[in-house]
PDB file of N, CA and C in Angstrom:
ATOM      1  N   UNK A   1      91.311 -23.647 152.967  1.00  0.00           N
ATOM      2  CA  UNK A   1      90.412 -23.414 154.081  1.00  0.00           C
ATOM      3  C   UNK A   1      90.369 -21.920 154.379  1.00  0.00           C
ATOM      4  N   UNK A   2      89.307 -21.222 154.819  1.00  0.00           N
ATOM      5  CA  UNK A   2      88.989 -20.232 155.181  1.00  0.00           C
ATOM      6  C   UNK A   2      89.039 -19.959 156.150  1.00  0.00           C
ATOM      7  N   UNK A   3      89.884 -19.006 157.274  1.00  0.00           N
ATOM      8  CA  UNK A   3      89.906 -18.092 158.221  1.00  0.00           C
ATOM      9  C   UNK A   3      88.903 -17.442 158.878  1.00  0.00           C
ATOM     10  N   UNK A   4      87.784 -17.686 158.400  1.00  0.00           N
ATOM     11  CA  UNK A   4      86.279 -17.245 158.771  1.00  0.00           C
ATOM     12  C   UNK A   4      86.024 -17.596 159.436  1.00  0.00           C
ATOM     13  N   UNK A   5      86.335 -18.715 160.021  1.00  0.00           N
ATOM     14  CA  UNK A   5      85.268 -19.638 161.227  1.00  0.00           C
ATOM     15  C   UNK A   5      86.619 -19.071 162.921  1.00  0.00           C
ATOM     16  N   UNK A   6      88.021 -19.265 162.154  1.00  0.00           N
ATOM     17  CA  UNK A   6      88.597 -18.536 162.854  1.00  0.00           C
ATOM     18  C   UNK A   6      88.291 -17.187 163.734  1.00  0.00           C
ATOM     19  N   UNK A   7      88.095 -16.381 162.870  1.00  0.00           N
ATOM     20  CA  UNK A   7      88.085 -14.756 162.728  1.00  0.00           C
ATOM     21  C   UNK A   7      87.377 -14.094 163.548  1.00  0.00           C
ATOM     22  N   UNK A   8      86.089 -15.345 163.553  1.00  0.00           N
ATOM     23  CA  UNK A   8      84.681 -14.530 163.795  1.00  0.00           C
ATOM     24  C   UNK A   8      84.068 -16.034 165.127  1.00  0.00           C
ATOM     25  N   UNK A   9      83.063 -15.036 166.035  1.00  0.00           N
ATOM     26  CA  UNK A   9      82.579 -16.089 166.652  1.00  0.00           C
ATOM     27  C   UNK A   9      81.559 -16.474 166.195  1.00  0.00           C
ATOM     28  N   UNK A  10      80.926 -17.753 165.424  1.00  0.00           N
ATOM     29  CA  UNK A  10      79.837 -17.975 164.983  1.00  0.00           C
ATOM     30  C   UNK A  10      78.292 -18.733 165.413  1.00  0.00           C
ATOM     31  N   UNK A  11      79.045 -18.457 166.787  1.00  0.00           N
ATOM     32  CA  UNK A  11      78.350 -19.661 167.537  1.00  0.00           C
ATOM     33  C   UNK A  11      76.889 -18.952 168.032  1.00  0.00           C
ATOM     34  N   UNK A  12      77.597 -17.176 168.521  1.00  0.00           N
ATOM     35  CA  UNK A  12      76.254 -16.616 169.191  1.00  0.00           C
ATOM     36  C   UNK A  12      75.265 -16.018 167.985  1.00  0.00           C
ATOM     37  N   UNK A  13      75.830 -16.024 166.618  1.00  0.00           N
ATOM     38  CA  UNK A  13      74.731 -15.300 165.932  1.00  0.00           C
ATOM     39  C   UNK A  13      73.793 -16.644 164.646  1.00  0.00           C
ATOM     40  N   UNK A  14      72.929 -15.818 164.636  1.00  0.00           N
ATOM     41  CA  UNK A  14      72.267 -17.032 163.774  1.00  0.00           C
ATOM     42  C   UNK A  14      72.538 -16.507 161.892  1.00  0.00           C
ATOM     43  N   UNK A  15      73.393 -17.074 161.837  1.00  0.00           N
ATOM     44  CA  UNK A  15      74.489 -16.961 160.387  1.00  0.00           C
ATOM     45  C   UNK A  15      74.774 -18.217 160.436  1.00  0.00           C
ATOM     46  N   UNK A  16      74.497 -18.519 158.782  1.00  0.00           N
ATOM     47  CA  UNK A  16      75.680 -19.304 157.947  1.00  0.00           C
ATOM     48  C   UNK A  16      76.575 -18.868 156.726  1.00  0.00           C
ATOM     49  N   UNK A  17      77.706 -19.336 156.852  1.00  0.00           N
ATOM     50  CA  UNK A  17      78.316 -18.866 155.494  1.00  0.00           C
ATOM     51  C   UNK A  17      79.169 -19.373 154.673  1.00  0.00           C
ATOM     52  N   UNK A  18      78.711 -19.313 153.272  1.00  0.00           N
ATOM     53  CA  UNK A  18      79.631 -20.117 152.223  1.00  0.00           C
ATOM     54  C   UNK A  18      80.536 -19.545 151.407  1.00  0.00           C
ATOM     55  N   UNK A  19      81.384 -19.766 151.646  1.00  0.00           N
ATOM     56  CA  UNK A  19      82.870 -19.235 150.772  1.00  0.00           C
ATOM     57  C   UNK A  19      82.851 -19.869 149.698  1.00  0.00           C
ATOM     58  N   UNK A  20      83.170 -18.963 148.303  1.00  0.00           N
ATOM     59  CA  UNK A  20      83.193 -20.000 147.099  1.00  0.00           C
ATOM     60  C   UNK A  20      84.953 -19.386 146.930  1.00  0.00           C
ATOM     61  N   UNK A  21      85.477 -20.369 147.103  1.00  0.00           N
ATOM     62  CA  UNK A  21      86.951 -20.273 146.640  1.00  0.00           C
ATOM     63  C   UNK A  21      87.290 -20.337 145.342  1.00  0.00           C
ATOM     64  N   UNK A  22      87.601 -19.227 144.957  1.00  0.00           N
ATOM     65  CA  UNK A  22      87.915 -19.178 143.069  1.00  0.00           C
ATOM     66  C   UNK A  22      88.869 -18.576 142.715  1.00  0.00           C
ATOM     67  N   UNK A  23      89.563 -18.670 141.854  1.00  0.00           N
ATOM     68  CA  UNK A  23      90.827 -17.605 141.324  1.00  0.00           C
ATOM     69  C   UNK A  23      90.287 -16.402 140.825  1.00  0.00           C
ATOM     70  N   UNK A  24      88.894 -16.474 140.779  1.00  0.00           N
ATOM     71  CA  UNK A  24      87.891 -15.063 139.666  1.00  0.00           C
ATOM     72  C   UNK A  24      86.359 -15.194 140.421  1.00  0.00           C
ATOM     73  N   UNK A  25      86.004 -13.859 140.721  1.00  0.00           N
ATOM     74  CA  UNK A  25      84.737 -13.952 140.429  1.00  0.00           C
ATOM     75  C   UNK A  25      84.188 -13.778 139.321  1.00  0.00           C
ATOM     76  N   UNK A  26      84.390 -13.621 138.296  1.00  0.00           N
ATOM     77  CA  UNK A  26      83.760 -13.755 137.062  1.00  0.00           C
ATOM     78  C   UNK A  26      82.768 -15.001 136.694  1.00  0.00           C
ATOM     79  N   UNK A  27      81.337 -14.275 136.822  1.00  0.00           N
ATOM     80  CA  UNK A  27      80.757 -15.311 136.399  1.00  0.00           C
ATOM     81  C   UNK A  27      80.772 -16.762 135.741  1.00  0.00           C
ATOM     82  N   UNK A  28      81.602 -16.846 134.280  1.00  0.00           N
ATOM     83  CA  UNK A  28      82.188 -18.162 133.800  1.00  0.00           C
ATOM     84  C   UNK A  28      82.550 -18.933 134.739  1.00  0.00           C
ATOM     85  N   UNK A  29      83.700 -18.519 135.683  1.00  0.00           N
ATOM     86  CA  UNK A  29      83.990 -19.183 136.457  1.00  0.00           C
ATOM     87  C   UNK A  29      83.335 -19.792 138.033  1.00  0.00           C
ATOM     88  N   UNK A  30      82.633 -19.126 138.450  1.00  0.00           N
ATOM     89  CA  UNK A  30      81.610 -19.465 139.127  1.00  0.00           C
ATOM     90  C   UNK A  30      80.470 -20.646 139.033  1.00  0.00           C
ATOM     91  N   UNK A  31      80.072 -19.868 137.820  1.00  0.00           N
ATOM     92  CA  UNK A  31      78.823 -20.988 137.248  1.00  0.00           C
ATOM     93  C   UNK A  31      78.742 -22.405 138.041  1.00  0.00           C
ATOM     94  N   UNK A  32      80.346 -22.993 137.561  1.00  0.00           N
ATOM     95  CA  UNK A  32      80.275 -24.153 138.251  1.00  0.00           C
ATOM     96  C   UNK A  32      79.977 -24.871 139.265  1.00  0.00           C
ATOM     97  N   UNK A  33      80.294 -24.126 140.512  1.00  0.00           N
ATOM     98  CA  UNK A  33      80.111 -23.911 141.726  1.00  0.00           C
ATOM     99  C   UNK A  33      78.700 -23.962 142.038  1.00  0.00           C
ATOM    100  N   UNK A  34      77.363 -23.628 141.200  1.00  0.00           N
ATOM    101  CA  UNK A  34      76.400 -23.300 142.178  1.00  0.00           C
ATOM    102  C   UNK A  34      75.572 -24.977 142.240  1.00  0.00           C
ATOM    103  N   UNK A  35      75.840 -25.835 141.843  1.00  0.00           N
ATOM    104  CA  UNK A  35      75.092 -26.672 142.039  1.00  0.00           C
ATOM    105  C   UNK A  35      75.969 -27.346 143.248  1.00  0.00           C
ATOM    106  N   UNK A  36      77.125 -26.843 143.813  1.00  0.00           N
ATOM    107  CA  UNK A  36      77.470 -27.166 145.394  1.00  0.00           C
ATOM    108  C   UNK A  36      77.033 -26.179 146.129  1.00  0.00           C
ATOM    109  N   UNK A  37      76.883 -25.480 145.686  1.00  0.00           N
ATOM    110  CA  UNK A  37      76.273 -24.319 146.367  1.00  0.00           C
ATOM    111  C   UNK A  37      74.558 -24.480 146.851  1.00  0.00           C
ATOM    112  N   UNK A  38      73.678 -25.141 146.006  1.00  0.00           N
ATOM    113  CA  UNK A  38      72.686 -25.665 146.025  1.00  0.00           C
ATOM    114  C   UNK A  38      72.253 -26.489 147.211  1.00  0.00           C
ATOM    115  N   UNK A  39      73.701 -27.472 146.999  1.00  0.00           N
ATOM    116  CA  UNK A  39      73.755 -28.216 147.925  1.00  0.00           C
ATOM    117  C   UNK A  39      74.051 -27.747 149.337  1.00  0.00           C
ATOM    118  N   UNK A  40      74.806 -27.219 149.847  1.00  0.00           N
ATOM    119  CA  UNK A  40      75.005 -26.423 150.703  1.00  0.00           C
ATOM    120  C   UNK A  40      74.166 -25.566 151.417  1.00  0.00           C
ATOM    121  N   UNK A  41      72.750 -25.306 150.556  1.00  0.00           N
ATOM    122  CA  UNK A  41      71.998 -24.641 151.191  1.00  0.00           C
ATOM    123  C   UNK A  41      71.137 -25.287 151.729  1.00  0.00           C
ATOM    124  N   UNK A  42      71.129 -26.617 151.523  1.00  0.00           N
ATOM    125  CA  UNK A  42      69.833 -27.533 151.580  1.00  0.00           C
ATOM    126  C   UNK A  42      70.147 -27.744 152.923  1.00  0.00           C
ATOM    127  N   UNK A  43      71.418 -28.095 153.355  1.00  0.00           N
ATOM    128  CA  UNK A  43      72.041 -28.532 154.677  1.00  0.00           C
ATOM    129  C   UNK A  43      72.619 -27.516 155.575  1.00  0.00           C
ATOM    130  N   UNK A  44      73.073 -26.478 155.187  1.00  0.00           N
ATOM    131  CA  UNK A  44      73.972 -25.395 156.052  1.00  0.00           C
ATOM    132  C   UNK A  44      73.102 -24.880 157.324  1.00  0.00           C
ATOM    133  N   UNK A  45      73.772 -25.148 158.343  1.00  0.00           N
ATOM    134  CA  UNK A  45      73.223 -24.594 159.508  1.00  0.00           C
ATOM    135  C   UNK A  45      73.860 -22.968 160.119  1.00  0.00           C
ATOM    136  N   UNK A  46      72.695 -22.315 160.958  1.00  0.00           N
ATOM    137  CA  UNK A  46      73.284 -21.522 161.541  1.00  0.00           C
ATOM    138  C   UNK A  46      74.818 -22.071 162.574  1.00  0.00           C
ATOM    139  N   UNK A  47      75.705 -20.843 162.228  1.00  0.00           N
ATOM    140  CA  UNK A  47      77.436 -21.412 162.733  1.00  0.00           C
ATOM    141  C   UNK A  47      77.833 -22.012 162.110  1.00  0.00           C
ATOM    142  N   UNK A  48      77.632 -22.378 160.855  1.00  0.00           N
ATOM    143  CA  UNK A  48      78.286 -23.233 159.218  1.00  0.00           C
ATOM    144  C   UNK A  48      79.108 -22.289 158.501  1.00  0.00           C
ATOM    145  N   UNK A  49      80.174 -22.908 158.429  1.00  0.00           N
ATOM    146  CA  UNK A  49      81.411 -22.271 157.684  1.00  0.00           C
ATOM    147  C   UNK A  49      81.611 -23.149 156.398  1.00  0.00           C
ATOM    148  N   UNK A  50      81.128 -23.275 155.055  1.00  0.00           N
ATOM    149  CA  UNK A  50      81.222 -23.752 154.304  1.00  0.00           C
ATOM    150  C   UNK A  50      82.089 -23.476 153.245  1.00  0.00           C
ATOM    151  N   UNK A  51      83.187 -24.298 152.457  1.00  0.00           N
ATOM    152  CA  UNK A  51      83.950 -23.925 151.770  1.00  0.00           C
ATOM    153  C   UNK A  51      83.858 -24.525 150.484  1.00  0.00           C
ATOM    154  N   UNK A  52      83.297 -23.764 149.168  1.00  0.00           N
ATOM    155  CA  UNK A  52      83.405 -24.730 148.132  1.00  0.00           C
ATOM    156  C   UNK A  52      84.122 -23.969 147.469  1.00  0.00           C
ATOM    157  N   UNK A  53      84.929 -25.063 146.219  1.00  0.00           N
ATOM    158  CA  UNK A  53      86.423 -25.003 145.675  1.00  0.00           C
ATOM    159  C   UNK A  53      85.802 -25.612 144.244  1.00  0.00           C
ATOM    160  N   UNK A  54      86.341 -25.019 143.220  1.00  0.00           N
ATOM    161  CA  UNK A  54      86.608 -25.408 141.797  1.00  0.00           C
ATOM    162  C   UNK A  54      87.482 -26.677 141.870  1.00  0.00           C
ATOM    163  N   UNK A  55      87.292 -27.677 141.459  1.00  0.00           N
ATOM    164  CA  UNK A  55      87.850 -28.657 141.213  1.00  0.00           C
ATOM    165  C   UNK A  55      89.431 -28.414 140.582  1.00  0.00           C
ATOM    166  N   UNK A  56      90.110 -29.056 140.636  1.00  0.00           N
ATOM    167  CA  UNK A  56      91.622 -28.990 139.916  1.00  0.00           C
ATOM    168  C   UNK A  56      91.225 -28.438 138.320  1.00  0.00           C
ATOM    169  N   UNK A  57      90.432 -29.413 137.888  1.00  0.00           N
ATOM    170  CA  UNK A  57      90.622 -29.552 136.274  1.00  0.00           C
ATOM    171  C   UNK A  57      90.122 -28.353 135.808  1.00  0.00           C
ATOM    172  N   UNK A  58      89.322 -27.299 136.536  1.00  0.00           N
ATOM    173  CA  UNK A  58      88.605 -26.257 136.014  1.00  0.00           C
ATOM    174  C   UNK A  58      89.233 -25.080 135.960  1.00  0.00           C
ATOM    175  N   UNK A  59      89.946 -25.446 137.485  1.00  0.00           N
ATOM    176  CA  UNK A  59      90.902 -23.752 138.120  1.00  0.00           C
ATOM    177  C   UNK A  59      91.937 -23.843 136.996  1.00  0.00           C
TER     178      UNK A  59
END
């Protein structure tokens, strides 16, 4: 989980934001991620703290 929603007040600004939790940003490793990421955009509201994670088998 991410400290972001902590950190910051998200309530008064009109922001959303998605954390992609990875051991790398290196593209390869990413890749995977964007079709939750996809998803995430379809639904994410302003004050959305979204966290997507590489599955076990990938990291």
């Amino acid at each position: 989980m991410t400290a972001v929603k902590f950190q910051q007040n998200l309530n008064n600004i009109d922001l959303a934001i998605i954390v992609l939790a990875s051991p790398s940003n290196r593209l390869e490793v990413l890749k995977p991620l964007m079709p939750k990421v996809q998803e995430a955009l379809a639904t994410i509201q302003a004050g959305d703290v979204v966290t997507i994670t590489l599955p076990d088998a990938i990291a």
